[in-house]
Protein backbone atom coordinates (compact mmCIF):
# COMPACT_ATOMS: atom_id res chain seq x y z
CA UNK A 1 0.00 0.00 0.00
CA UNK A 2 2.69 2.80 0.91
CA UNK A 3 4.28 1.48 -2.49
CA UNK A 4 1.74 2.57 -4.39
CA UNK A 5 1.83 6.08 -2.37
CA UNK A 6 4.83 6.64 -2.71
CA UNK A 7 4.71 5.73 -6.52
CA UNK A 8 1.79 8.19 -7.02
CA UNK A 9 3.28 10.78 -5.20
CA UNK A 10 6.98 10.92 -7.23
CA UNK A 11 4.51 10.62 -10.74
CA UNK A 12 2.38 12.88 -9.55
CA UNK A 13 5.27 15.64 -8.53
CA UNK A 14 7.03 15.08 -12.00
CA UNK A 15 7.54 17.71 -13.94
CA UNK A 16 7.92 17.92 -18.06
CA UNK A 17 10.04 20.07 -19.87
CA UNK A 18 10.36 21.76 -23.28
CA UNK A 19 14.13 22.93 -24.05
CA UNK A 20 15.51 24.71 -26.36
CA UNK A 21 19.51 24.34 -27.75
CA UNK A 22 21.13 26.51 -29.64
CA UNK A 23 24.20 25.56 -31.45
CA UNK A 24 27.67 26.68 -31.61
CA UNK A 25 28.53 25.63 -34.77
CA UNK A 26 25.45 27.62 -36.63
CA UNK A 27 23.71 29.09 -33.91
CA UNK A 28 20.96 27.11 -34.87
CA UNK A 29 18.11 26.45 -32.84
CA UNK A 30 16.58 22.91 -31.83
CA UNK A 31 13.85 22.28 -29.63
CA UNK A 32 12.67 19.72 -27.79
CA UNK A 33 10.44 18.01 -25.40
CA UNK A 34 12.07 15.92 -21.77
CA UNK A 35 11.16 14.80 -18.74
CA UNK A 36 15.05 15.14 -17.79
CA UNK A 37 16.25 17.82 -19.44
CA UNK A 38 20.02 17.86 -18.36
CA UNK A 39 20.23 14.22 -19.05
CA UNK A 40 18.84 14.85 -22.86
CA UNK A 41 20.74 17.90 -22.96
CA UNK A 42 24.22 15.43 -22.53
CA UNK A 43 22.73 13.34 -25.33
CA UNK A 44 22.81 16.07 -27.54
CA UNK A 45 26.37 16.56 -26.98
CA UNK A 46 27.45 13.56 -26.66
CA UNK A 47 25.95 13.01 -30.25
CA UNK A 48 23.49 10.30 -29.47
CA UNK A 49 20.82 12.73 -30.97
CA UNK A 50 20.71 11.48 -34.92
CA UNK A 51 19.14 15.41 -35.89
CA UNK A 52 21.81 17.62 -33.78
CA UNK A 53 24.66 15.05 -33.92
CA UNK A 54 26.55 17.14 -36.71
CA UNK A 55 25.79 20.51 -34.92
CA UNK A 56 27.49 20.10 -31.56
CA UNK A 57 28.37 21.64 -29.28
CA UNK A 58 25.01 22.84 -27.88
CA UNK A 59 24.27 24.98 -25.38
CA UNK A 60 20.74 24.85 -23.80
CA UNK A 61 19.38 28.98 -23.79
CA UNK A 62 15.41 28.10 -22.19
CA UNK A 63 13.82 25.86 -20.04
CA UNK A 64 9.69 25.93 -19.93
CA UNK A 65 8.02 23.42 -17.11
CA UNK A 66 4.91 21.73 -17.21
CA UNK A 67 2.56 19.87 -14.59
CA UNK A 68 1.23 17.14 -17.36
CA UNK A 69 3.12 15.33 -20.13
CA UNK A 70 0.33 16.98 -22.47
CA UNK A 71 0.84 20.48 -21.97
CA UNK A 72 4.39 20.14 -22.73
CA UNK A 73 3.92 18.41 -25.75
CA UNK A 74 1.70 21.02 -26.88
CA UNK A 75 3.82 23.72 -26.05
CA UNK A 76 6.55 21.89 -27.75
CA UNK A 77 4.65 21.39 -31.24
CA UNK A 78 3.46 25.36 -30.92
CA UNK A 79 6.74 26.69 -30.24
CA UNK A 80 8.78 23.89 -32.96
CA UNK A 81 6.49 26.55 -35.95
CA UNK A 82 7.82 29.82 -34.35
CA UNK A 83 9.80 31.84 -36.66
CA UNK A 84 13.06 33.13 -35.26
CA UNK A 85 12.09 36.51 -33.81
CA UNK A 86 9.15 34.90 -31.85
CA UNK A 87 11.45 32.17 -30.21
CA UNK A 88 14.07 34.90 -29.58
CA UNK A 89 11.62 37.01 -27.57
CA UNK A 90 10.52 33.68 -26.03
CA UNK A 91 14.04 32.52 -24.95
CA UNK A 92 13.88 36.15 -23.28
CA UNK A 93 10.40 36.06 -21.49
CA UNK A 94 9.63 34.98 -17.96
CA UNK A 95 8.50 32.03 -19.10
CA UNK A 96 12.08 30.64 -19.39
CA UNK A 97 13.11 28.85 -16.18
CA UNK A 98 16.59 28.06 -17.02
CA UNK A 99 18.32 30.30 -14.68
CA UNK A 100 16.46 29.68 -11.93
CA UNK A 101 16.59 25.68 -12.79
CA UNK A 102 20.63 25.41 -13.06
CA UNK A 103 20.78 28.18 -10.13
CA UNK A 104 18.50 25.34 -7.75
CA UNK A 105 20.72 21.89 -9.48
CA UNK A 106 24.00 23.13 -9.33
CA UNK A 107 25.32 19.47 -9.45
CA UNK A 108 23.15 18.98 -12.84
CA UNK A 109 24.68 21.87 -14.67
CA UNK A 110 28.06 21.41 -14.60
């Protein structure tokens, strides 16, 4: 029974991300959808990511939480058709948790 719980409680407390990369090489942007964002974000460098594999190094410039798997994917799809000047003012809004993520994992930025 406290299994269960305790189960329901970490799922329940998740939270889902949409990230966005830019790249080094191009300053291309990607963006993408995680439930761990650092760990994906390692991926990408570490060119286990087929699409951004030829484009590393990345370095992630917004972070955007979610309480459901849903809205994040939603957000994702809206924000994968926004032209360049929208996701620029995006990556620049209050929406974007980044700094306040890395400044509250320390040990997952670096």
């Amino acid at each position: 029974m406290w299994g269960l719980f305790l189960f329901y409680r970490i799922a329940y407390a998740m939270n889902y991300y949409v990230y966005i990369i830019q790249s080094q090489v191009d300053s291309s942007f990607y963006k993408g959808f995680s439930a761990q964002p650092f760990s994906r974000f390692q991926q990408h460098n570490n060119g286990e990511a087929a699409y951004t594999s030829s484009k590393i190094p990345w370095n992630p410039v917004a972070l955007f939480s979610f309480g459901t798997k849903t809205e994040a994917l939603i957000f994702e799809k809206k924000v994968k058709k926004y032209d360049h000047k929208r996701l620029t003012s995006l990556i620049n809004s209050d929406k974007n948790v980044l700094n306040s993520f890395l400044s509250s994992n320390d040990n997952l930025a670096g």
